[in-house]
Protein backbone atom coordinates (compact mmCIF):
# COMPACT_ATOMS: atom_id res chain seq x y z
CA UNK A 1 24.91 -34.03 10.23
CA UNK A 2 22.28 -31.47 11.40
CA UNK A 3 24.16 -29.80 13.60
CA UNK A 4 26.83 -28.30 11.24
CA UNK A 5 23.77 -26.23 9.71
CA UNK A 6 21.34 -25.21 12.08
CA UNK A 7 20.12 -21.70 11.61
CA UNK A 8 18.78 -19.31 13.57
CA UNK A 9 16.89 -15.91 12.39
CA UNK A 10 17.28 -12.79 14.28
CA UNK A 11 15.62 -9.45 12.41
CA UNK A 12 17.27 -9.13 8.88
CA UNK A 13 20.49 -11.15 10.08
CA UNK A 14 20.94 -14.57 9.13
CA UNK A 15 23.19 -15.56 12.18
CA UNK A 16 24.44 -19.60 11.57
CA UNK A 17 26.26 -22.35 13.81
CA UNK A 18 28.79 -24.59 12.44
CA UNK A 19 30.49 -27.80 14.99
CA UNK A 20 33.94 -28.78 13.51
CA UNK A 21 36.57 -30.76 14.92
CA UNK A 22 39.48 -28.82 16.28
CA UNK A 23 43.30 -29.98 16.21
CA UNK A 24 44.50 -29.31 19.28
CA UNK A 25 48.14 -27.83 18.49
CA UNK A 26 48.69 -24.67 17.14
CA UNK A 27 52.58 -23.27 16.32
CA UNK A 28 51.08 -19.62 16.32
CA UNK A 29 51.75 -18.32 19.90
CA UNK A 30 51.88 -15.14 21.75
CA UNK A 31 54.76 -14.47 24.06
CA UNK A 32 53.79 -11.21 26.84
CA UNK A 33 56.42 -8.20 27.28
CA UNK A 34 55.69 -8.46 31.44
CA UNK A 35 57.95 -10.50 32.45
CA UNK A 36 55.53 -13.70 33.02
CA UNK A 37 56.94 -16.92 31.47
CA UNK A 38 53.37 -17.74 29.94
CA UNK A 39 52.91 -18.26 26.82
CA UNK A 40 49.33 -17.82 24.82
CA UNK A 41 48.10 -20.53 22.43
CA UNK A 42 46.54 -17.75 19.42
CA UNK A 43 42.57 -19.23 18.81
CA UNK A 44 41.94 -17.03 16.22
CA UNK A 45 43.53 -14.20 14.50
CA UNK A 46 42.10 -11.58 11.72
CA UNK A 47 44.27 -8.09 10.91
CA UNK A 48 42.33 -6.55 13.27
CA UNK A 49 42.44 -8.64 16.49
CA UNK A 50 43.07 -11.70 18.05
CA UNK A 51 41.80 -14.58 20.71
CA UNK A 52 44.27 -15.78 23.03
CA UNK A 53 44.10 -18.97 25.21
CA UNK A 54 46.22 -19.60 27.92
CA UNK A 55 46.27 -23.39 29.13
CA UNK A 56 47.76 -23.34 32.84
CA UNK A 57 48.25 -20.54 35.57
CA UNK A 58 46.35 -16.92 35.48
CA UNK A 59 46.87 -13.73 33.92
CA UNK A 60 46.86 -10.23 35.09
CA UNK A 61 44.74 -8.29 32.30
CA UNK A 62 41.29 -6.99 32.58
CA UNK A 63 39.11 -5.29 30.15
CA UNK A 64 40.47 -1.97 28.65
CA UNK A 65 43.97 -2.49 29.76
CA UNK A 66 47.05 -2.60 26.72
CA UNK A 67 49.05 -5.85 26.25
CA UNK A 68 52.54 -5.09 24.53
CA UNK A 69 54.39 -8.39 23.21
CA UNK A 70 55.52 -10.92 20.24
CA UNK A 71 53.48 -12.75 18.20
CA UNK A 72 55.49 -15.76 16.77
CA UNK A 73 54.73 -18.45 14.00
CA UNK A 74 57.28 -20.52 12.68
CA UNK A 75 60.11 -18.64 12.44
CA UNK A 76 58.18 -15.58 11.88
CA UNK A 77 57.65 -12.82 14.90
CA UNK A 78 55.68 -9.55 15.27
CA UNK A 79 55.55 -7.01 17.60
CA UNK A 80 52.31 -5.73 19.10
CA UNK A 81 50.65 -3.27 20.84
CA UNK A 82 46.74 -4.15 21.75
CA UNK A 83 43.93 -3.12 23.86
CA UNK A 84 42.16 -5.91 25.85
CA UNK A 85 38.33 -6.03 24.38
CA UNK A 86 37.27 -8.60 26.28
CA UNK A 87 38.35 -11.91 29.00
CA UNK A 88 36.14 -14.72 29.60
CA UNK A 89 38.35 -17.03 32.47
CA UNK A 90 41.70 -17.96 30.84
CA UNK A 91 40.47 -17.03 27.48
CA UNK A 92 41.22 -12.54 26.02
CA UNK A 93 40.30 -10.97 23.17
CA UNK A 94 42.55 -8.29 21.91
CA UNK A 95 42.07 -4.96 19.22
CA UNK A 96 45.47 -4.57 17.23
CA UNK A 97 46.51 -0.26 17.55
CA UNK A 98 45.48 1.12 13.90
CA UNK A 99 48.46 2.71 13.54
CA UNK A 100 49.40 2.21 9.44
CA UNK A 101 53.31 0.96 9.90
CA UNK A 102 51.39 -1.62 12.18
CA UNK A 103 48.65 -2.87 9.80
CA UNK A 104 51.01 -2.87 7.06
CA UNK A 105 53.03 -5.52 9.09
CA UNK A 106 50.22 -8.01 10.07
CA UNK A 107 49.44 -7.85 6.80
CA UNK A 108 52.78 -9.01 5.76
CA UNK A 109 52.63 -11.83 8.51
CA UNK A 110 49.57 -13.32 7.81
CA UNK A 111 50.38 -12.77 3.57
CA UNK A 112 48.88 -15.69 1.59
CA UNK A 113 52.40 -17.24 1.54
CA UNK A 114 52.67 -17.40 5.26
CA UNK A 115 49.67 -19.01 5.62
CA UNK A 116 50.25 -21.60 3.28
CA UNK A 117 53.76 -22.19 4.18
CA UNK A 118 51.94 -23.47 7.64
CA UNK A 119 49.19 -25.47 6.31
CA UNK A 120 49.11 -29.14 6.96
CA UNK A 121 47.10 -31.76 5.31
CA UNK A 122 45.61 -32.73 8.83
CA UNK A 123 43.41 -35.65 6.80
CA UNK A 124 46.67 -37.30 5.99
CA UNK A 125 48.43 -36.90 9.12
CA UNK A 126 50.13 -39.32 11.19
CA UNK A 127 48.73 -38.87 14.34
CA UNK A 128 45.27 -40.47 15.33
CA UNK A 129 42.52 -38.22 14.99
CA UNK A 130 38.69 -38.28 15.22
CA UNK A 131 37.31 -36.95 12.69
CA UNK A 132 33.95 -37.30 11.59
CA UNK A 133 33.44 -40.03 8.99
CA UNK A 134 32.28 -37.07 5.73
CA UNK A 135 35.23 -35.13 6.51
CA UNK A 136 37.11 -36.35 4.05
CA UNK A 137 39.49 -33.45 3.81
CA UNK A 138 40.95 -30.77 6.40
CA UNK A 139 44.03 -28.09 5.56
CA UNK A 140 44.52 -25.88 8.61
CA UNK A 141 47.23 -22.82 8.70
CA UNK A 142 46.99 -22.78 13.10
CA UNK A 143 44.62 -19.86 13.98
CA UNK A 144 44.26 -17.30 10.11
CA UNK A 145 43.03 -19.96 7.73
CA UNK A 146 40.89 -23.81 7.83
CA UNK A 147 39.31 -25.33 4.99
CA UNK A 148 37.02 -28.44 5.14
CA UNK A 149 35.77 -30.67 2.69
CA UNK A 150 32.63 -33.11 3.35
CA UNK A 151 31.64 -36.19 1.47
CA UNK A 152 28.19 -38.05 0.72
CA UNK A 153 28.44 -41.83 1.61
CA UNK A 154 29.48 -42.41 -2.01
CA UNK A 155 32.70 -40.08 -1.94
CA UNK A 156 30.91 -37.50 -3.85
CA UNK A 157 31.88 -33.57 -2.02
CA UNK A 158 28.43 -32.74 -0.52
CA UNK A 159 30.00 -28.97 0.95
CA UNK A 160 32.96 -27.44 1.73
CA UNK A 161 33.83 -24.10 4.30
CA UNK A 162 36.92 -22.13 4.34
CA UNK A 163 37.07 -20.18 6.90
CA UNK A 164 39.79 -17.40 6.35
CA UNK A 165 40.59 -15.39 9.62
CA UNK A 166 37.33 -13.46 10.24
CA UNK A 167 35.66 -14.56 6.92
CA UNK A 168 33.48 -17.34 5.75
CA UNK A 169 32.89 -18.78 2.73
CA UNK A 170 31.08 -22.54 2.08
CA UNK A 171 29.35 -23.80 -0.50
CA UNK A 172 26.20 -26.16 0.14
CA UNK A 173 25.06 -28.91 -2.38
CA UNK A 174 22.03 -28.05 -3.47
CA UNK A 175 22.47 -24.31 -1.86
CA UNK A 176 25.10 -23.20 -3.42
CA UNK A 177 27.86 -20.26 -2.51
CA UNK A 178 27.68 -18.24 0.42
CA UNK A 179 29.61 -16.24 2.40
CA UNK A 180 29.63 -14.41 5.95
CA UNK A 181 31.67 -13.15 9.16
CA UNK A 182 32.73 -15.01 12.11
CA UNK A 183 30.78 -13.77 15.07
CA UNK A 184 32.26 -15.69 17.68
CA UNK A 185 34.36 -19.07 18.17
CA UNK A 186 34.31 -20.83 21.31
CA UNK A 187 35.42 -24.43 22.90
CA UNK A 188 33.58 -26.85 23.13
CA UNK A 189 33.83 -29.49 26.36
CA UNK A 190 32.88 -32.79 24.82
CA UNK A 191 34.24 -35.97 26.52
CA UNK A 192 35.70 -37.92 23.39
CA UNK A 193 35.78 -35.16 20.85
CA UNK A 194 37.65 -32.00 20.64
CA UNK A 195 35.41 -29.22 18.67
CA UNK A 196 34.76 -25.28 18.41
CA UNK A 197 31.41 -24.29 17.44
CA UNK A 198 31.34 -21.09 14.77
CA UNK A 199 29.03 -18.27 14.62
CA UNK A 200 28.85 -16.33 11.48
CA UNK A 201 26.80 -13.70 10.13
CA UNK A 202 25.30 -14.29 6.87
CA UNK A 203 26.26 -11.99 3.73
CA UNK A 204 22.28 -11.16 2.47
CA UNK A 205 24.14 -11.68 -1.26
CA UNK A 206 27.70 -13.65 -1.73
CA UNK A 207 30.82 -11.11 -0.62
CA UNK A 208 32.84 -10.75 -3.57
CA UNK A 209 35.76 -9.71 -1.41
CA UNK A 210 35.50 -12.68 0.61
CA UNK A 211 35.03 -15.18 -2.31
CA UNK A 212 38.34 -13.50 -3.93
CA UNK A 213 40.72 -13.96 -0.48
CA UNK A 214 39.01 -17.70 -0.99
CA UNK A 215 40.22 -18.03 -4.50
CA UNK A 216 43.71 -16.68 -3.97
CA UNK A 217 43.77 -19.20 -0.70
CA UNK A 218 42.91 -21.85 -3.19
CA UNK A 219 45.86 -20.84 -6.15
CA UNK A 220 48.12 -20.66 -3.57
CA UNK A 221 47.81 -24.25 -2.13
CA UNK A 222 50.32 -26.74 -3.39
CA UNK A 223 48.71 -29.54 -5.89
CA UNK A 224 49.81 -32.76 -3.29
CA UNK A 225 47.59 -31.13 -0.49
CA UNK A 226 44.31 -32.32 -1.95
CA UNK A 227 43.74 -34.71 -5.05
CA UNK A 228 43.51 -33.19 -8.55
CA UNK A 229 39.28 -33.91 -8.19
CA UNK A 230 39.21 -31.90 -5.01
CA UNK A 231 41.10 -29.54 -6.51
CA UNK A 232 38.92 -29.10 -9.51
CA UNK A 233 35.53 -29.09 -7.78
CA UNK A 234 36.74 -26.57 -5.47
CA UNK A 235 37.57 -23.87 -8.45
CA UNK A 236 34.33 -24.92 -10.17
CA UNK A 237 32.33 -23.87 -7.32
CA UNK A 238 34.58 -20.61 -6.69
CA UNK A 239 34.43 -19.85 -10.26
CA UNK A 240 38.18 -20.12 -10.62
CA UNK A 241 39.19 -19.71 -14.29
CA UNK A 242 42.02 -22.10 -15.44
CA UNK A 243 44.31 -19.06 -16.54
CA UNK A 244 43.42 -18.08 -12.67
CA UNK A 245 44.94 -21.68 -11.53
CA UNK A 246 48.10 -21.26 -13.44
């Protein structure tokens, strides 16, 4: 599947696309102070910012204006404060305020526990989804955290991506570990399949700060998720020690 690893050169950047499928519910919303009865489906989320989506009717904000409001996620609810960076048609991206009380609390809501708490095994689930045939495995957390696991046409894991809020991390058989930042994520319109296509930039070496929030992403998720093979591939390639694992 060429077109998960096409890669385009731009100066000393390595900037490269990545298609994946894209379950269309998400429990992580955002719920306006104005008044308005809409609600936002959250696209993406990091601690600094997030992409909201808003299905039906309009919006009032423009570029440069604040958003106040409640971010909630099962069970869980934060208040914000955010600058409007950018709005593309129903689509806005916001810039969380800086303010240290403020950071302190996304942090808390999108902890490692959260985010585990609302993965699902979407490879196992019930309802009928197309997914391409080397997917094989696919835990998603709504907008902070997916992680995808590809097969050769033997069962053996050809590559895997996790792709933790605005950081990448994959490793490539034959390639090996590498990391980056998302650049952008956007919709795609295909008739059959629903899919976002990824840009990241490249690290120029692996990030070990990335590669540790994908080990601890990895400890934290419960054994029945993936199969104990899975498992152990994926901390062989993150060089996970066992006393890590524990």
């Amino acid at each position: 599947m060429e077109n998960h690893l096409s890669l385009i050169k731009t100066g000393y950047q390595d900037i490269e696309k990545r298609i994946f499928p894209r379950f269309p519910f998400s429990y992580l919303t955002f719920k306006p102070q104005s008044g308005s009865s809409s609600v936002f489906a959250v696209k993406d989320i990091s601690y600094s910012g997030v992409q909201l989506s808003l299905l039906d009717g309009g919006h009032p904000y423009k570029v440069g204006g604040s958003v106040q409001g409640e971010l909630h996620w099962r069970g869980n609810k934060l208040e914000l404060d955010a600058e409007v960076m950018w709005v593309n048609g129903q689509r806005l991206g916001l810039k969380f305020c800086e303010e240290e009380a403020f950071q302190s609390a996304i942090k808390n809501f999108l902890s490692i526990e959260n985010i585990v708490m609302g993965m699902r095994a979407l490879h196992a689930s019930p309802m009928d989804l197309d997914m391409p045939s080397d997917l094989h495995f696919w835990l998603q957390a709504d907008g902070p955290v997916e992680v995808f696991v590809w097969c050769h046409k033997d069962g053996e894991i050809s590559r895997f991506q996790l792709i933790m809020m605005d950081s990448f991390v994959e490793y490539l058989d034959g390639r090996g570990l590498k990391s980056g930042r998302v650049l952008t994520k956007r919709d795609l319109d295909t008739p059959l399949v629903q899919e976002d296509e990824f840009v990241f930039e490249m690290d120029e070496t692996l990030d070990e700060s990335r590669l540790s929030f994908a080990k601890e992403i990895i400890r934290a998720i419960p054994e029945h998720y993936l199969n104990r093979e899975v498992f152990d591939f994926l901390r062989l390639k993150l060089r996970i020690e066992e006393k890590d694992s524990q």
